[in-house]
Each structure stands twice: as C-alpha cells, then as structure tokens.
C-alpha atoms as a PDB file:
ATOM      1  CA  UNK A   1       4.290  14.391   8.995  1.00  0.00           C
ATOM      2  CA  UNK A   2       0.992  15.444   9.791  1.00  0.00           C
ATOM      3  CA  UNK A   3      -1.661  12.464  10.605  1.00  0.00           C
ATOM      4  CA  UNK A   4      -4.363  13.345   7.709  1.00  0.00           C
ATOM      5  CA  UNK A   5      -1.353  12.945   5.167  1.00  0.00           C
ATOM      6  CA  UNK A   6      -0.754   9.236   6.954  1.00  0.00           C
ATOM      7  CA  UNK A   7      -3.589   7.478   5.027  1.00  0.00           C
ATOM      8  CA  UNK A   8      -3.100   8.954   1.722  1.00  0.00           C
ATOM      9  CA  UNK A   9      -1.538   6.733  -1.327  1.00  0.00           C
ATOM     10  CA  UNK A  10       1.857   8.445  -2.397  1.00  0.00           C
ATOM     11  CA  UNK A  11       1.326  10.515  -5.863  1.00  0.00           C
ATOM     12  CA  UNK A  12       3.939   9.654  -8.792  1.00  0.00           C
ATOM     13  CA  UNK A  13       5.610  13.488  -8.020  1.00  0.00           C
ATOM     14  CA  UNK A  14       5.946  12.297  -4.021  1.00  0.00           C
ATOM     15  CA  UNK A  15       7.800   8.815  -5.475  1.00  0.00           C
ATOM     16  CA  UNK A  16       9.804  10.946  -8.053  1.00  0.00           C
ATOM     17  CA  UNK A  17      11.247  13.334  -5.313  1.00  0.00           C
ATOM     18  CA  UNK A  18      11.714  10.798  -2.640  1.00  0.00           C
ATOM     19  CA  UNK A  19      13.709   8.044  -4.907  1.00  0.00           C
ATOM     20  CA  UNK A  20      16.501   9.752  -5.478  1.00  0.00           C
ATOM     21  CA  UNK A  21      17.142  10.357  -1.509  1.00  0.00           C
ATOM     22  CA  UNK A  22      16.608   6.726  -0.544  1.00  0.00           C
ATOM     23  CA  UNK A  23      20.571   6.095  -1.813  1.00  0.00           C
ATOM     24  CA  UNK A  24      21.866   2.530  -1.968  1.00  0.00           C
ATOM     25  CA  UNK A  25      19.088   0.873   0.309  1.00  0.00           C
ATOM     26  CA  UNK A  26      16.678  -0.445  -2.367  1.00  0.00           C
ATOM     27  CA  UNK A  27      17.067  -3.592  -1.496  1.00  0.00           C
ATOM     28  CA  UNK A  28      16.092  -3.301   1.566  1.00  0.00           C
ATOM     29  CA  UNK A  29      13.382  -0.918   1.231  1.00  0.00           C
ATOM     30  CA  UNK A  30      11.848  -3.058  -1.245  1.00  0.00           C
ATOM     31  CA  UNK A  31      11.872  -6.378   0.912  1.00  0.00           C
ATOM     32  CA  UNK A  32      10.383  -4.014   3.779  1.00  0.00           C
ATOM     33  CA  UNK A  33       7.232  -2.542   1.565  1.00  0.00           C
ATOM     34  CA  UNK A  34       7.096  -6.004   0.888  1.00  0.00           C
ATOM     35  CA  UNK A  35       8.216  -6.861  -3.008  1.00  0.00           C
ATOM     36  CA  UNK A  36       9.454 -10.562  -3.614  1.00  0.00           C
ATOM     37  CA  UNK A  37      13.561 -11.145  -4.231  1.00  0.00           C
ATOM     38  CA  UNK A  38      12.843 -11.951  -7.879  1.00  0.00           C
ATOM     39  CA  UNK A  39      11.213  -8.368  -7.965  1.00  0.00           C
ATOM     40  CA  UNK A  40      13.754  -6.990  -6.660  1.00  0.00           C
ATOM     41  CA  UNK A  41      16.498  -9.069  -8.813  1.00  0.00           C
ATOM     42  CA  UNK A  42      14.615  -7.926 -12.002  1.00  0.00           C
ATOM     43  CA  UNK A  43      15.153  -3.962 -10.713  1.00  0.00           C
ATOM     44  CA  UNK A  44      18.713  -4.275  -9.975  1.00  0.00           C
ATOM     45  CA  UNK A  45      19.176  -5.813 -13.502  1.00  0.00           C
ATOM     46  CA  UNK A  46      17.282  -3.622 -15.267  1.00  0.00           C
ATOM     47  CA  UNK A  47      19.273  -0.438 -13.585  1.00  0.00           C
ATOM     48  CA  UNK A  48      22.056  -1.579 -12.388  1.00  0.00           C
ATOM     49  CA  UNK A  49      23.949   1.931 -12.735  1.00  0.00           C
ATOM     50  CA  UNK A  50      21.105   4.244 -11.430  1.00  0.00           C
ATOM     51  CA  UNK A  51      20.294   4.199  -7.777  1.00  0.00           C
ATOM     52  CA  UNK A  52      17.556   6.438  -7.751  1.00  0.00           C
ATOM     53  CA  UNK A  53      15.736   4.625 -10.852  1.00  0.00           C
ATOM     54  CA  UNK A  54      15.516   1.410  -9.226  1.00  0.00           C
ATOM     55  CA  UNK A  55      14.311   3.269  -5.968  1.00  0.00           C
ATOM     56  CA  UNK A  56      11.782   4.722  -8.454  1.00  0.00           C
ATOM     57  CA  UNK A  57      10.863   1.271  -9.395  1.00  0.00           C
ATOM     58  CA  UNK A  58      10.377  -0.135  -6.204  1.00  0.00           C
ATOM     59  CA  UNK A  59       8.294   2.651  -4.798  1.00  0.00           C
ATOM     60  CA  UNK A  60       5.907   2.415  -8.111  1.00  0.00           C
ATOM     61  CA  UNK A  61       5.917  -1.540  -7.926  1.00  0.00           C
ATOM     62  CA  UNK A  62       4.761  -1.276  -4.374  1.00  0.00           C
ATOM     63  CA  UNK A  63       2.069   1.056  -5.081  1.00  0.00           C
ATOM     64  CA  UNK A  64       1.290  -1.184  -7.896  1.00  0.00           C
ATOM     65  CA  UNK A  65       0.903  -3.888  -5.634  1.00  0.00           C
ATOM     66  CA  UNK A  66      -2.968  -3.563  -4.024  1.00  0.00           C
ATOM     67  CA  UNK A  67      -2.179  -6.510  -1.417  1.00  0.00           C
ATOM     68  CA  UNK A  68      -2.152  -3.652   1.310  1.00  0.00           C
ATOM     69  CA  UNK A  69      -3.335  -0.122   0.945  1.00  0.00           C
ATOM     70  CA  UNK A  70       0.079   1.551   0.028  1.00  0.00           C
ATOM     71  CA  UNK A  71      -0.108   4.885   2.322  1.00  0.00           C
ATOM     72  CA  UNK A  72       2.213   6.723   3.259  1.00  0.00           C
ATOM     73  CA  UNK A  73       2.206   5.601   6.618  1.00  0.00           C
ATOM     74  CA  UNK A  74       3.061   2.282   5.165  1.00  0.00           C
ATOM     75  CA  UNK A  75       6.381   4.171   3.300  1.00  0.00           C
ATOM     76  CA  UNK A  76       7.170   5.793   6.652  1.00  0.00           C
ATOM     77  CA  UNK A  77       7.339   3.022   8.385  1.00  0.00           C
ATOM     78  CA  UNK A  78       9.474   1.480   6.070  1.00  0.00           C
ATOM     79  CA  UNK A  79      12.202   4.435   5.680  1.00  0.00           C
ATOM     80  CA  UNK A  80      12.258   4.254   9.559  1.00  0.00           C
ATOM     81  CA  UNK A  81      12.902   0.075   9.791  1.00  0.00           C
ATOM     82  CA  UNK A  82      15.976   0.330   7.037  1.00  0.00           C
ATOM     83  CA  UNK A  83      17.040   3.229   8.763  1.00  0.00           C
ATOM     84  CA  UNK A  84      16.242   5.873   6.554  1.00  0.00           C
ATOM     85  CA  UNK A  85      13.831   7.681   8.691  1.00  0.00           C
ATOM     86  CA  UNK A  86      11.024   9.497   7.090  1.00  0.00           C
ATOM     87  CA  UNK A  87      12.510  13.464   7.028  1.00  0.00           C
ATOM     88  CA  UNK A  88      13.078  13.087   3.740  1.00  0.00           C
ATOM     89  CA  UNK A  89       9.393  12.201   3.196  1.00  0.00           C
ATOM     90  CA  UNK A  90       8.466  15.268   5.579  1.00  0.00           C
ATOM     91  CA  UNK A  91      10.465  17.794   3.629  1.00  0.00           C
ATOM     92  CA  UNK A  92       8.613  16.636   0.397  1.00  0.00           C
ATOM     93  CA  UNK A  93       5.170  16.202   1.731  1.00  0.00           C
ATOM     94  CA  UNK A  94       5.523  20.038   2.871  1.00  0.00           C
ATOM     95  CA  UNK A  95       4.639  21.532  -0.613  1.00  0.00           C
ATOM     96  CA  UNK A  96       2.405  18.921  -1.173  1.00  0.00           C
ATOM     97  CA  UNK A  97      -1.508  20.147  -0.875  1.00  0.00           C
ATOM     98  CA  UNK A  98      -3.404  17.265   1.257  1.00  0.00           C
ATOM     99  CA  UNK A  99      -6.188  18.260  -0.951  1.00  0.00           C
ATOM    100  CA  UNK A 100      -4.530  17.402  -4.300  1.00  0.00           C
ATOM    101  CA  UNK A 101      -3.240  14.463  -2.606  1.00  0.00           C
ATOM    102  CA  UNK A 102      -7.352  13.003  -2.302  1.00  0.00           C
ATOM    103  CA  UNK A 103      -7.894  14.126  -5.507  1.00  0.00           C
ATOM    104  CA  UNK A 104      -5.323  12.185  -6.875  1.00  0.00           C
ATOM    105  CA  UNK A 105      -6.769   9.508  -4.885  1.00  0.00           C
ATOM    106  CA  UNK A 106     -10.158   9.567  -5.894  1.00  0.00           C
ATOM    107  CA  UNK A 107      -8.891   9.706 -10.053  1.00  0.00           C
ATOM    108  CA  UNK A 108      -7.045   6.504  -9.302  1.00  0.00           C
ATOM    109  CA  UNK A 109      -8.992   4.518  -6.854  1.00  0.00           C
END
C-alpha cells in the first residue's frame, strides 16, 4: 500500500468493499481497532446471520469513533494482528484515486 494512502481516513466505498472479505473475524477486528465488548455484542445481535454487515458495522463504528485518527494505517495494522493481512485492503485501495481520498477527507473533517 503506498505510504501517502497510510494517513488517509477510509471512505464508506473502501469499508463497503473490504467488509465482506474480513469473513468470520469481526470480533476480533473490532476489539483490535479498539470498539468495547458491549459494541461488539450489540453488532453480533443486530446481524447475527450476515458476516459482512457486522464487519460493515465495525469498520463504520470505528471510524465513528474520533478517539484516534482512524487511517488506514490504523486498519492495516489491524488486518495484519488478527491475521488477516492487509492484501485485501491493497487490492481495493488500487482503484482508489489518493486524490478523491483527501477530498473526501476535507468534506468530512
């Protein structure tokens, strides 16, 4: 993943692609980026049957979450510790302009 992407906050398309290639991990992934048990409790409940829907939520709820600057350096890291590893970040990021990614940025921030 190339190092200018590294600081940039994760656009809703970039969650959308990448939650349904997390698989059953959510758990985990969610306790990594940080999201308390009862957080995570809530999102099993809610979507019990649908794996990539409550990877959805926990990738929005963490960019919710202003405590730390959600990057996605932050999300690599992450994928890597649970043992997901970030490729399937890469392989989204590459049709992802780093340009639109600012933008997107500087609309939200």
């Amino acid at each position: 993943i190339p190092l200018e992407y590294l600081d940039c906050i994760p656009t809703d398309e970039i969650l959308d692609a990448l939650a349904p290639q997390i698989g059953q991990i959510f758990f985990q992934l969610g306790a990594e980026l940080g999201l308390s048990i009862a957080n995570l409790e809530n999102i099993q409940s809610n979507n019990s049957q649908d794996l990539a829907a409550q990877n959805k939520e926990v990738l929005f709820k963490w960019r919710e979450d202003r405590t730390v600057k959600p990057t996605i350096r932050v999300l690599v890291q992450a994928l890597v510790n649970i043992g997901r590893g970030a490729y399937c970040l890469q392989e989204i990021l590459k049709n992802v302009d780093l340009n639109t990614l600012r933008r997107s940025e500087e609309v939200k921030g």
